[in-house]
Protein backbone atom coordinates (compact mmCIF):
# COMPACT_ATOMS: atom_id res chain seq x y z
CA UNK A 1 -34.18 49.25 -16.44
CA UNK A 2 -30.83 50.57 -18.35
CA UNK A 3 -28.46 47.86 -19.66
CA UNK A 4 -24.67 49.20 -19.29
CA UNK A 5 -22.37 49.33 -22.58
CA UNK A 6 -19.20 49.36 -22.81
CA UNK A 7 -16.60 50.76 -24.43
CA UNK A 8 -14.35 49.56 -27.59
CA UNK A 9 -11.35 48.74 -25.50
CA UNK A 10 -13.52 45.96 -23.49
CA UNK A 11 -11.91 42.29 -23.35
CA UNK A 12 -14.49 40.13 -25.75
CA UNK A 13 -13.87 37.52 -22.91
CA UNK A 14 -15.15 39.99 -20.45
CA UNK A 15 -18.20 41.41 -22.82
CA UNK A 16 -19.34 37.99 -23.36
CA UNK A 17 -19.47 37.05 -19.36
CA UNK A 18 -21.26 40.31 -18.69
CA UNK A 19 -23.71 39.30 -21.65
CA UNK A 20 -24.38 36.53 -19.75
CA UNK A 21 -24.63 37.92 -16.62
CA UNK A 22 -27.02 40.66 -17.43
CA UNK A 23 -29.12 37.82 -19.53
CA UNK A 24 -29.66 36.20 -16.46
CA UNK A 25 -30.76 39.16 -14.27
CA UNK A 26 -33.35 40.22 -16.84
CA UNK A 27 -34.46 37.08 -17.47
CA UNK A 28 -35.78 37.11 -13.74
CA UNK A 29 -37.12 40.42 -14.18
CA UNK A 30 -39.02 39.09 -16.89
CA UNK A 31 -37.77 40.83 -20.05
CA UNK A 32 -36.56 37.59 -21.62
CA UNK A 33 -38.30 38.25 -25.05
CA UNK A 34 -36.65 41.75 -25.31
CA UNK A 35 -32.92 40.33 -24.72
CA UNK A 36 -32.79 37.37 -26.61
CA UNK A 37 -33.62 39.84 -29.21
CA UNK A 38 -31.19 42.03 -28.04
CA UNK A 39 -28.45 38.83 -27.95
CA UNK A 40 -29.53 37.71 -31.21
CA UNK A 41 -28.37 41.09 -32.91
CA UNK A 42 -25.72 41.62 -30.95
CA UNK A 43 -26.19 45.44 -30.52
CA UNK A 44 -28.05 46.05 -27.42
CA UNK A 45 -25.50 44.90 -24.63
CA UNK A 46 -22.34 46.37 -25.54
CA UNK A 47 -21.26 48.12 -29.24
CA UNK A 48 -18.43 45.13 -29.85
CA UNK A 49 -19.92 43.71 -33.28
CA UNK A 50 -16.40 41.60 -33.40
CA UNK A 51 -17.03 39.78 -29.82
CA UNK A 52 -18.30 36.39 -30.15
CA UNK A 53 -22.02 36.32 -30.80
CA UNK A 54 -23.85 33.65 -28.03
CA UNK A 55 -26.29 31.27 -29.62
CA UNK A 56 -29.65 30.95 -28.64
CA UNK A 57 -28.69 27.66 -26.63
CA UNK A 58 -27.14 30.44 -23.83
CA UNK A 59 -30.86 30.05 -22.59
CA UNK A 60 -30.49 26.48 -21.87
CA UNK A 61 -28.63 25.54 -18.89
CA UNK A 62 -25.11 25.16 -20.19
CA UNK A 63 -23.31 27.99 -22.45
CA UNK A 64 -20.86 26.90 -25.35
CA UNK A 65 -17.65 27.63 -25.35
CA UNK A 66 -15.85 30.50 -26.47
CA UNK A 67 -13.41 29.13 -29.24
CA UNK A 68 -10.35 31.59 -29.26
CA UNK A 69 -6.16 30.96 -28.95
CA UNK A 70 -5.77 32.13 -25.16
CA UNK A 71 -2.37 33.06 -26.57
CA UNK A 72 -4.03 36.04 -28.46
CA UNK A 73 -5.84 36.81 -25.03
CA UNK A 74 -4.49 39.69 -23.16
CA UNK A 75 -3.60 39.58 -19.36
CA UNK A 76 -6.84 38.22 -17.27
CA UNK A 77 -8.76 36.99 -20.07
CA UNK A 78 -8.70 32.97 -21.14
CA UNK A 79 -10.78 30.37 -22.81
CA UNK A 80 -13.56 29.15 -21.04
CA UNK A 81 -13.19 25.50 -19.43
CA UNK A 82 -17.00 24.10 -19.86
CA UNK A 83 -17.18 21.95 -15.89
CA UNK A 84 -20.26 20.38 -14.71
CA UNK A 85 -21.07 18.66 -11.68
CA UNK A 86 -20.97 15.41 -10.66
CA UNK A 87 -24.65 14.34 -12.09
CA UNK A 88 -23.04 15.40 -15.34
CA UNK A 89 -26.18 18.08 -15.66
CA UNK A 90 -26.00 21.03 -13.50
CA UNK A 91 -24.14 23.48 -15.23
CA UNK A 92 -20.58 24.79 -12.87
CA UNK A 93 -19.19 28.61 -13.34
CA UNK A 94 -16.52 27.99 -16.07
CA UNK A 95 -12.93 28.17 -16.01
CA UNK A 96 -10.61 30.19 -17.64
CA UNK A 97 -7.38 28.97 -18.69
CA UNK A 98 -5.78 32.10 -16.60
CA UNK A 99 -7.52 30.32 -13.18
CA UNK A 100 -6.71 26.96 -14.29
CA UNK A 101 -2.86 28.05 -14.44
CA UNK A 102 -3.10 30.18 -11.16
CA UNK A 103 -4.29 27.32 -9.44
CA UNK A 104 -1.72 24.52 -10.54
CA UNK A 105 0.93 27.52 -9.98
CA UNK A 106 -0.39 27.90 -6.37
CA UNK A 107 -0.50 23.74 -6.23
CA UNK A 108 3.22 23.84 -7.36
CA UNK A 109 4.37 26.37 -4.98
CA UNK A 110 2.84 24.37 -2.42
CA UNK A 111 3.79 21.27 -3.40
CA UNK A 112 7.24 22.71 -3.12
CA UNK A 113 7.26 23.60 0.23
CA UNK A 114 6.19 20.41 1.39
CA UNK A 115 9.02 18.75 -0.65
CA UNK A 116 11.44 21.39 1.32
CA UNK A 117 10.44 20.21 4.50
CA UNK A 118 10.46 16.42 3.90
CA UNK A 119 13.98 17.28 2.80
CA UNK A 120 15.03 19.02 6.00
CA UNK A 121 13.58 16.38 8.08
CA UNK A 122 15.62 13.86 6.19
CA UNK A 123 18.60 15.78 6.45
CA UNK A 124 18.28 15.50 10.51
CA UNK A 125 17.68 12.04 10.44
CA UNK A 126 20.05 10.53 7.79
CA UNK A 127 22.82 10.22 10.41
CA UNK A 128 20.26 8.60 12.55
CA UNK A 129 19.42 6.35 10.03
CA UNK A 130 23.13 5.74 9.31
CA UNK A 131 23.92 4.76 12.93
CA UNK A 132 21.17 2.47 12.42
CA UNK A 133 22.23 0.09 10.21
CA UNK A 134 26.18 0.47 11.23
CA UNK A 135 25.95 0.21 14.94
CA UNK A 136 26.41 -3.28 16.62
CA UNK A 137 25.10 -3.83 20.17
CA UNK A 138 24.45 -6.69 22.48
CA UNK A 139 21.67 -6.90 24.71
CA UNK A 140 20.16 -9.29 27.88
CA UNK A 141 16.38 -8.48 28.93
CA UNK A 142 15.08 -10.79 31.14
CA UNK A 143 11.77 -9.40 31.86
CA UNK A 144 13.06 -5.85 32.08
CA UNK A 145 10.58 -3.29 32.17
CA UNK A 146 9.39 -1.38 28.43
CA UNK A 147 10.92 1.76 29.58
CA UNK A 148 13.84 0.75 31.30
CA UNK A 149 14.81 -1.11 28.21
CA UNK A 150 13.92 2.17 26.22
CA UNK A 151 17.07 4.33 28.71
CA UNK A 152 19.38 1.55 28.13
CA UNK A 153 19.16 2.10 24.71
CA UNK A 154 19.42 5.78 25.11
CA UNK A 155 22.27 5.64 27.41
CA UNK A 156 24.37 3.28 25.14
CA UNK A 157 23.05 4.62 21.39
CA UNK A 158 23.29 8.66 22.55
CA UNK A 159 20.32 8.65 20.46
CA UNK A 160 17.17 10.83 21.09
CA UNK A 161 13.74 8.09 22.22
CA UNK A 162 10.32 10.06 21.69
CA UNK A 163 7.83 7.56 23.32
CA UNK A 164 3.91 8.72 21.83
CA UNK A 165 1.46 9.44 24.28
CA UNK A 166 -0.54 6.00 22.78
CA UNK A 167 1.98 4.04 22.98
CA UNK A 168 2.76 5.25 26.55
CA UNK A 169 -0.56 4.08 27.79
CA UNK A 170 -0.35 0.89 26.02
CA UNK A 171 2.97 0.31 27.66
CA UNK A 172 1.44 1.62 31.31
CA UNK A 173 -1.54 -0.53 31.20
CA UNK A 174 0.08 -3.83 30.12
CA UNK A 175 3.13 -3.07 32.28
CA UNK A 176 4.90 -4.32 29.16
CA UNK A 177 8.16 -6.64 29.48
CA UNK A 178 11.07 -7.29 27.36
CA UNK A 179 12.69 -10.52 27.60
CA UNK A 180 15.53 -10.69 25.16
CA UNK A 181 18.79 -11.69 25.05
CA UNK A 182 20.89 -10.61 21.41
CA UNK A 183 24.55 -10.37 20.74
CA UNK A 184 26.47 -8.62 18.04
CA UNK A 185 23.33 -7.19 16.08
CA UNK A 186 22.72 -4.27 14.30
CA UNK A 187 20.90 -1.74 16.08
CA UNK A 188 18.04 -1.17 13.70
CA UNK A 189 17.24 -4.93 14.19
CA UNK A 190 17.11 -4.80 17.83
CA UNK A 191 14.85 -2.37 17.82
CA UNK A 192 12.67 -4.11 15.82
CA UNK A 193 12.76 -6.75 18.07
CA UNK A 194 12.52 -5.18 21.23
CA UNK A 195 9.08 -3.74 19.88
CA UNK A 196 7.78 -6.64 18.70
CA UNK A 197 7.30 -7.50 22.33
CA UNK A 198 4.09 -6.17 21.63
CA UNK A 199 2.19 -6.12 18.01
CA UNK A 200 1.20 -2.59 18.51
CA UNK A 201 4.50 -1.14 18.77
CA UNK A 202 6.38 0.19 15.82
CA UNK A 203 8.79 3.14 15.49
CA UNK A 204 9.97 6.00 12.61
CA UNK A 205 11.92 8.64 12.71
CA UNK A 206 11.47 12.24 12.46
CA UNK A 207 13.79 15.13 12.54
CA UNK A 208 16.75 12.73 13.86
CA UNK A 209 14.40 11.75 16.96
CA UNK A 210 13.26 7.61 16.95
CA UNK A 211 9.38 7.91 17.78
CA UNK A 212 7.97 4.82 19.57
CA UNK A 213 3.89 4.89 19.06
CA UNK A 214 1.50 2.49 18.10
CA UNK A 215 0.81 1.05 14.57
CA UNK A 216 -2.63 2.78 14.69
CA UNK A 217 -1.59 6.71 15.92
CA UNK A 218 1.15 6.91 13.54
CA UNK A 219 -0.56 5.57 10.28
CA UNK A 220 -2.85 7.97 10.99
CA UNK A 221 -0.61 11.42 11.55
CA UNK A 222 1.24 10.23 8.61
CA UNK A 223 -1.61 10.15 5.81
CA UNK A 224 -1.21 10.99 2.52
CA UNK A 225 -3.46 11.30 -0.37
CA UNK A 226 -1.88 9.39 -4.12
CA UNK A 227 -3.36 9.35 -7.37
CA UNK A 228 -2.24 6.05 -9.57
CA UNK A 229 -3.35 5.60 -12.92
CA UNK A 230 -4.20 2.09 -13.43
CA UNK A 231 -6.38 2.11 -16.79
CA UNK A 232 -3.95 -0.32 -18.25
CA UNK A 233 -4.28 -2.72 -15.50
CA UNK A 234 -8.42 -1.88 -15.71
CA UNK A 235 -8.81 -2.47 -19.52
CA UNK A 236 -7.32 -5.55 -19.61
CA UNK A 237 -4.77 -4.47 -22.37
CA UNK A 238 -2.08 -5.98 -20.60
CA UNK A 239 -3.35 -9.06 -19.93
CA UNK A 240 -1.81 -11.68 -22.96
CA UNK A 241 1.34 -9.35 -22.93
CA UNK A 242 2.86 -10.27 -19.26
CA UNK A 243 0.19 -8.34 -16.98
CA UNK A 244 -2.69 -8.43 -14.93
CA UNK A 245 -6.52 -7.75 -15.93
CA UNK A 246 -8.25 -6.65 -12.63
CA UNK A 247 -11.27 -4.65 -12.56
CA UNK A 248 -11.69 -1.38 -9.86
CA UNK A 249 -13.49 -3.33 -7.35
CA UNK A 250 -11.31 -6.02 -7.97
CA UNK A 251 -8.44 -4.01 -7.72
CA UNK A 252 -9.75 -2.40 -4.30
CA UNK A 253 -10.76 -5.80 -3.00
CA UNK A 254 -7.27 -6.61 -3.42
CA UNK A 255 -5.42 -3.76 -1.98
CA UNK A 256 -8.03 -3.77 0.88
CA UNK A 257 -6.37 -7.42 1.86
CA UNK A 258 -2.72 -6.51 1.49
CA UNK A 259 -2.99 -3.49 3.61
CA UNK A 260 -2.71 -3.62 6.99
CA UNK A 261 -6.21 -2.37 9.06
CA UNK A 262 -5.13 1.21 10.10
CA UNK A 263 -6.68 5.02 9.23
CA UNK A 264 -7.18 6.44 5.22
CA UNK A 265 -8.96 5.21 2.20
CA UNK A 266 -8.93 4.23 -1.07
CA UNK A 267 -11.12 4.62 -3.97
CA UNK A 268 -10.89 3.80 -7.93
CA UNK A 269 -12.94 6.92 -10.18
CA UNK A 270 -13.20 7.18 -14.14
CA UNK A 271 -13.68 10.31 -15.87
CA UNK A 272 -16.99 11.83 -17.12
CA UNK A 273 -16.84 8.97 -19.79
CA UNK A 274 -15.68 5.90 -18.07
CA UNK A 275 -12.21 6.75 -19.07
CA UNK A 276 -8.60 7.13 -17.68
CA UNK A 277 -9.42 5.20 -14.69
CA UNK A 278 -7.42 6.44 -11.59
CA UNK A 279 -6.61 4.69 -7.82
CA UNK A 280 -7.06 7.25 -5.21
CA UNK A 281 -5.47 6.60 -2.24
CA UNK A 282 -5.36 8.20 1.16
CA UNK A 283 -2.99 6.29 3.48
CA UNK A 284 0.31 5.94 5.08
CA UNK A 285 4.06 6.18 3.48
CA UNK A 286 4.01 2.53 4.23
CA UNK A 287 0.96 1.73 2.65
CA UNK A 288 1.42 3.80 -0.20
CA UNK A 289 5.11 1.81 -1.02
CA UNK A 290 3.11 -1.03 -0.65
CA UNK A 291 0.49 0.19 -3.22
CA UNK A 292 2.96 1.21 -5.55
CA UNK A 293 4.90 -2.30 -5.67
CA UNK A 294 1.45 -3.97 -6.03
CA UNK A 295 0.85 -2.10 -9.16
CA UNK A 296 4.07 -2.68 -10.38
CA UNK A 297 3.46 -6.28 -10.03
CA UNK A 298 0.23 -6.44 -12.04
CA UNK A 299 1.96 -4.74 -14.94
CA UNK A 300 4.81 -7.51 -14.90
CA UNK A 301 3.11 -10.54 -12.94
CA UNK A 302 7.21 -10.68 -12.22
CA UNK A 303 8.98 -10.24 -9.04
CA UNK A 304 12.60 -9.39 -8.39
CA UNK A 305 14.22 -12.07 -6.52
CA UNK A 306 16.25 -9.87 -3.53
CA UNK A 307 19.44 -10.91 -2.92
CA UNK A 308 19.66 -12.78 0.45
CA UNK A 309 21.56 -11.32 3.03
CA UNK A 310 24.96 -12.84 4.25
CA UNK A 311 23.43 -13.32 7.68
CA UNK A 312 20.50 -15.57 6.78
CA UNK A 313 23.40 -17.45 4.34
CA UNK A 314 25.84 -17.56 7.37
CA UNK A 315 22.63 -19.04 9.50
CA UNK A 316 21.51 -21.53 6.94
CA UNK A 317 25.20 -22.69 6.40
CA UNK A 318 25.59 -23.12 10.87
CA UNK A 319 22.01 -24.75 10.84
CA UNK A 320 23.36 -27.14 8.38
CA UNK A 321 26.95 -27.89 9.80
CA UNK A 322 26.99 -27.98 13.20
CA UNK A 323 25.76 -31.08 15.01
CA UNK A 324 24.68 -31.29 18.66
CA UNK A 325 23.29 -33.70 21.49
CA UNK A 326 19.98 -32.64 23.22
CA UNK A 327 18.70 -34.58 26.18
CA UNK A 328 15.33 -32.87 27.45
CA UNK A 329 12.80 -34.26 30.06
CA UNK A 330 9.76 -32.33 30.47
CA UNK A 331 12.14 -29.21 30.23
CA UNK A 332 10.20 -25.36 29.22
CA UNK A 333 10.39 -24.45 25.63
CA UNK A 334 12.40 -21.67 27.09
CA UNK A 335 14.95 -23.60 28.40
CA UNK A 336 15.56 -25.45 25.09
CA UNK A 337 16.17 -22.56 23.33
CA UNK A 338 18.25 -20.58 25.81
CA UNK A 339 20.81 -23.93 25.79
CA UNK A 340 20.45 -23.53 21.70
CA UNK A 341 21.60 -20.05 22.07
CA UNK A 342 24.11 -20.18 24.61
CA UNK A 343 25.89 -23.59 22.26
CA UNK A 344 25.68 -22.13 18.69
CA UNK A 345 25.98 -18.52 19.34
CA UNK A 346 22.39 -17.79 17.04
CA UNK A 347 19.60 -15.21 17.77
CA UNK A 348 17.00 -17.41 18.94
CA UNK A 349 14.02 -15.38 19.59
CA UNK A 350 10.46 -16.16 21.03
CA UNK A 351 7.64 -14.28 19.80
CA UNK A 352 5.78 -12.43 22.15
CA UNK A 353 2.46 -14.86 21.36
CA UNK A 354 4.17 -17.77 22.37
CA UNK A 355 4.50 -18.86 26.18
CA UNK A 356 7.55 -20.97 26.02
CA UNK A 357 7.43 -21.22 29.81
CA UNK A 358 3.93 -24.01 29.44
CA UNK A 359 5.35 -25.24 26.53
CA UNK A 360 7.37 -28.52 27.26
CA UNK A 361 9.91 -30.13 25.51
CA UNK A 362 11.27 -34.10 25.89
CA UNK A 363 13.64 -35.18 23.36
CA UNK A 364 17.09 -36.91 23.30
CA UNK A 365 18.88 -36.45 19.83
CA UNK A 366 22.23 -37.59 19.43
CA UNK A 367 25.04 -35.92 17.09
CA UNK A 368 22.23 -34.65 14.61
CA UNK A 369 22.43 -31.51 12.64
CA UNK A 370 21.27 -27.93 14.23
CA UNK A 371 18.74 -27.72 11.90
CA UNK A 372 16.98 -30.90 12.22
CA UNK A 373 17.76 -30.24 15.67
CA UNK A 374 15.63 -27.00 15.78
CA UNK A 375 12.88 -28.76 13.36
CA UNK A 376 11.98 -31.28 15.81
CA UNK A 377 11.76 -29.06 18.59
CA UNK A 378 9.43 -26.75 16.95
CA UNK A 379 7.12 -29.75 15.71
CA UNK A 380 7.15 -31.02 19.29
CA UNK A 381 6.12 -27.68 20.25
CA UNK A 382 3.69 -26.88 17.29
CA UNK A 383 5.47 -23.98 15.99
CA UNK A 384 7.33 -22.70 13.38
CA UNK A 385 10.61 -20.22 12.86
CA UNK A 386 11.53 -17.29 10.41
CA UNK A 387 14.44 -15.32 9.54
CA UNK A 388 13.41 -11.84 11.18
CA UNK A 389 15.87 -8.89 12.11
CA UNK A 390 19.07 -10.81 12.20
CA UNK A 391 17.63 -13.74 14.11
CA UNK A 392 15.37 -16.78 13.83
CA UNK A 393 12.51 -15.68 15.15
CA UNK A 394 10.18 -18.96 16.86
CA UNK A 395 6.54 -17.97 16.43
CA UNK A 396 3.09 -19.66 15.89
CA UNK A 397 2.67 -20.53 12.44
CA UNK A 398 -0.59 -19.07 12.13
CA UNK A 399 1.54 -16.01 12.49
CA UNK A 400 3.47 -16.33 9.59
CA UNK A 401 1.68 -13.31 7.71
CA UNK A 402 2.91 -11.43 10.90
CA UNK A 403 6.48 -12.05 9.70
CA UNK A 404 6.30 -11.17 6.22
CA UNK A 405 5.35 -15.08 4.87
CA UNK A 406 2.66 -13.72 2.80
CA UNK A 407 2.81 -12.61 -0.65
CA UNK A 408 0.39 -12.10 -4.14
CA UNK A 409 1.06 -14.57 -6.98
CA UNK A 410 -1.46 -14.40 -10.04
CA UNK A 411 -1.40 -17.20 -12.44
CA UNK A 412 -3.13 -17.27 -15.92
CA UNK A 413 -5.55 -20.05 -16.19
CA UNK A 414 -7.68 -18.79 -19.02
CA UNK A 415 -6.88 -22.48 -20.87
CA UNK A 416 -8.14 -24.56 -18.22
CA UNK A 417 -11.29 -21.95 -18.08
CA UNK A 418 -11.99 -23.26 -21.48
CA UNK A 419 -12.91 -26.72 -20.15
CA UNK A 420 -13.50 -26.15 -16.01
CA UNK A 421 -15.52 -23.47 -14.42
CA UNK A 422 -13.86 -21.13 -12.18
CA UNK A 423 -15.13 -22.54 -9.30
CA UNK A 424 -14.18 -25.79 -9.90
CA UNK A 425 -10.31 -24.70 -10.43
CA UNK A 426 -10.73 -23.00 -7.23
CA UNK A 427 -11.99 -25.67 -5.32
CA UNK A 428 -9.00 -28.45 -7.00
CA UNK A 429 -6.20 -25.34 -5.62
CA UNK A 430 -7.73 -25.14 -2.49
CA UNK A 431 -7.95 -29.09 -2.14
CA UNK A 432 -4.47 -29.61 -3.53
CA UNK A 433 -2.68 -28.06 -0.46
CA UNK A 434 -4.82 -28.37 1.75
CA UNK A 435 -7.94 -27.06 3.06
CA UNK A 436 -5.96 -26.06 6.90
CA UNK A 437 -4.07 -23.36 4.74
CA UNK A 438 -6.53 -20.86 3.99
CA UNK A 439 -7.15 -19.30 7.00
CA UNK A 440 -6.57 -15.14 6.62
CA UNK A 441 -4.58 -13.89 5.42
CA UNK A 442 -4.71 -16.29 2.77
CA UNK A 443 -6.92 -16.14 -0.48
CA UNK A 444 -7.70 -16.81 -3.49
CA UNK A 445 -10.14 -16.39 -6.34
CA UNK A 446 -10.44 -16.72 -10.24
CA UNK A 447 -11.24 -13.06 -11.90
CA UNK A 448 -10.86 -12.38 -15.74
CA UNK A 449 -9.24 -15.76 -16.42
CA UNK A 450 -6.81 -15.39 -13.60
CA UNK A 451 -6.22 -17.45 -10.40
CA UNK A 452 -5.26 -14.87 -7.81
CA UNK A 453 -3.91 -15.97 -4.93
CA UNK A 454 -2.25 -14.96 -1.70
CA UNK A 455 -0.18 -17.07 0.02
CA UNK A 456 3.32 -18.37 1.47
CA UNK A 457 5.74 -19.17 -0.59
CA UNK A 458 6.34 -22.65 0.18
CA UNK A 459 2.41 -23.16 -0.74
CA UNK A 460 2.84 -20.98 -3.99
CA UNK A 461 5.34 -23.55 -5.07
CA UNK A 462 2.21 -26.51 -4.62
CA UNK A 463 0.04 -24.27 -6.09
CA UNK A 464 2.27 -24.02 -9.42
CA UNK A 465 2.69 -28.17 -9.22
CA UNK A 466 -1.01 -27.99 -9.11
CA UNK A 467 -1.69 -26.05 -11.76
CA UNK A 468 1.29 -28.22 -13.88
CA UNK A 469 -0.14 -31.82 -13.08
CA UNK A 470 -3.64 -30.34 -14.10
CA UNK A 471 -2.60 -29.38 -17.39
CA UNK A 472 -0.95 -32.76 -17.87
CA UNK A 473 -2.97 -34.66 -16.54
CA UNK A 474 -6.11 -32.66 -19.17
CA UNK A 475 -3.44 -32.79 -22.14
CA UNK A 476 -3.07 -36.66 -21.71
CA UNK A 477 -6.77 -36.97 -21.51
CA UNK A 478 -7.25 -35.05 -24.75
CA UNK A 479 -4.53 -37.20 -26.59
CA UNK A 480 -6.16 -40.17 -25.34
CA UNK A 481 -9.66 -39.16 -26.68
CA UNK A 482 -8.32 -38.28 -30.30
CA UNK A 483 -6.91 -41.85 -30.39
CA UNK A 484 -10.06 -43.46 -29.56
């Protein structure tokens, strides 16, 4: 068998592959004692005495580098990029730095032509979007059909309604209702609300058309894959200096609960070394906002307190100052709250899990506030309100997660690990509000000194007077032993 030379004018980085090549064939044809001679001397494939010289290790299963500048490469050569796979053994094909560019040049490219057409479709729904929030409308369902409600919208907004093929059958088969009466609210809200008349239901919009389908079909048309570094948040060097210390399964376990169910994945992966650790994450825009403010959370443990808006302050102030005289017998929730509407001029909504038409109401308040009003009602009833959408919104309160009543707090509680187990501060927390409170989508648990918790924010604030009164109570204890 003839082994092929080549010429003077030969790339090294091409002399060397072929070297490698050819070592390879005749290895299986059995000549391996003649060419690792051959590679040893560096004369018998190819006459380039200047091309880097292999070392015997070639034989083995993975090749060393070549150790050049790429800048002194000419056109289609490049250093080799040594890859293996993922057992960390089996040798891969290297990579040249020439591929390696090609193929972030071709990811950039098409990275760019996604960008281009997000940015069209935004520019054919921003107007949509505007009339959204600028529109006012006023509104009386009273058990008016899912679709009909839909054209009545259309007809008044001159806004394009998609309705998804899902969402159509969910609507068919539950020959879903609206009963809703609204006045003077912005149209974005009353959307909203006329969609929450089934949990299923939500909306976006795309290329200036308002797409009604259901949570589950559009999470899952709508996927997209993230990366997230989050080796600060894994190593624990932020924890002491205002952050979080979670570890990945930790840190999945977590994300796992603040997501909503729906289509995608996630994933945390370290490098060949256990280093850079980095959140992979395949799922909705939604979900991936959500993701991104978590993280941002754990590097702070500090949340921005938004800025209430003037209709909530303009409810709060009416619930306050207006008094009124209620005289119910036996009368349906329904009723009650229709007379509250019709004599304070309020969004009073009923969720759609509630049916205020069994639920009965007797009461007879005289001159008492609107708000005390409304809080007796709602005990009587065994429910509980939110500010949702430009209205108060009367749901269960097992619901309240529903609404938005849930959020992640993380508190530092690596002093009182120094003198309590963890599961003993867990079980005080959990005692000190109240067992009836953790039902899902509540939680908690202590992880790297850290009480993690998710809950309302009314039972945050008893959480933190736990914590507080534990401390004292341990600090008076300790004072009281020195004495002694």
């Amino acid at each position: 068998m003839s082994v092929p030379t080549w010429s003077g004018d030969e790339h090294t980085l091409g002399t060397f592959r072929y070297r490698v090549l050819w070592f390879r064939v005749l290895l299986v044809a059995g000549v391996t004692t003649g060419l690792v001679g051959a590679f040893g001397m560096g004369h018998a494939v190819g006459q380039r005495h200047d091309a880097p010289q292999a070392e015997p290790a070639v034989a083995q299963k993975q090749a060393k580098p070549v150790e050049q500048d790429s800048a002194e490469l000419e056109p289609g050569g490049g250093v080799w990029i040594e890859v293996t796979d993922c057992d960390g053994e089996t040798p891969v094909t290297p990579i040249t730095t020439d591929e390696l560019k090609a193929l972030q040049e071709q990811a950039q490219t098409r990275a760019a032509l996604a960008d281009a057409a997000k940015d069209a479709d935004a520019a054919k729904s921003a107007p949509v979007h505007e009339k959204l929030e600028s529109a006012k409308i006023s509104l009386h369902f009273d058990g008016t059909p899912f679709n009909e409600a839909i054209e009545f919208l259309r007809d008044v907004t001159q806004l394009n309604y998609a309705v998804g093929s899902e969402a159509r059958d969910l609507i068919d088969n539950e020959s879903l209702e609206v009963s809703l009466r609204l006045k003077d609210i912005s149209l974005v809200n009353a959307i909203k609300l006329i969609l929450a008349s089934h949990e299923e239901l939500t909306y976006r919009i795309r290329a200036g058309v308002i797409l009604i389908q259901t949570t589950d079909a559009l999470a899952s048309s709508e996927l997209a894959l993230e990366a997230y570094a989050v080796e600060d948040i894994v190593s624990g060097a932020l924890q002491g200096k205002g952050g979080a210390c979670l570890d990945g399964d930790a840190l999945i376990e977590l994300l796992d609960e603040i997501l909503d169910d729906g289509e995608g994945s996630l994933e945390y992966t370290t490098g060949p070394e256990g280093e850079k650790g980095t959140l992979l994450v395949r799922r909705s825009p939604g979900d991936q906002a959500q993701v991104r403010q978590l993280l941002s959370y754990l590097r702070t443990l500090e949340r921005e307190s938004p800025a209430q808006p003037k209709w909530i302050r303009d409810y709060r102030q009416l619930l306050s100052s207006r008094k009124v005289t209620l005289n119910f017998s036996e009368t349906p929730l329904a009723d009650v709250i229709s007379f509250l509407q019709d004599i304070t001029g309020l969004n009073l909504v009923i969720a759609s899990e509630v049916d205020s038409d069994q639920i009965l109401v007797s009461l007879r308040l005289r001159d008492v506030s609107l708000k005390d009003a409304l809080t007796i009602v709602l005990e009587q009833a065994r429910l509980a309100r939110s500010f949702v959408n430009e209205a108060i919104l009367i749901h269960d309160p097992c619901e309240t997660g529903t609404y938005g009543g849930y959020s992640l707090e993380i508190q530092d509680v690596r002093d009182l690990q120094a003198w309590l187990e963890s599961d003993m501060i867990q079980e005080i927390v959990q005692n000190g509000i109240g067992e009836d409170f953790w039902d899902e989508p509540a939680s908690i648990r202590v992880h790297r000194g850290q009480l993690i918790v998710r809950q309302t924010r009314a039972q945050h604030e008893r959480i933190a007077e736990v914590l507080a009164k534990l401390r004292v109570s341990r600090s008076k204890s300790a004072r009281t032993s020195s004495s002694e």
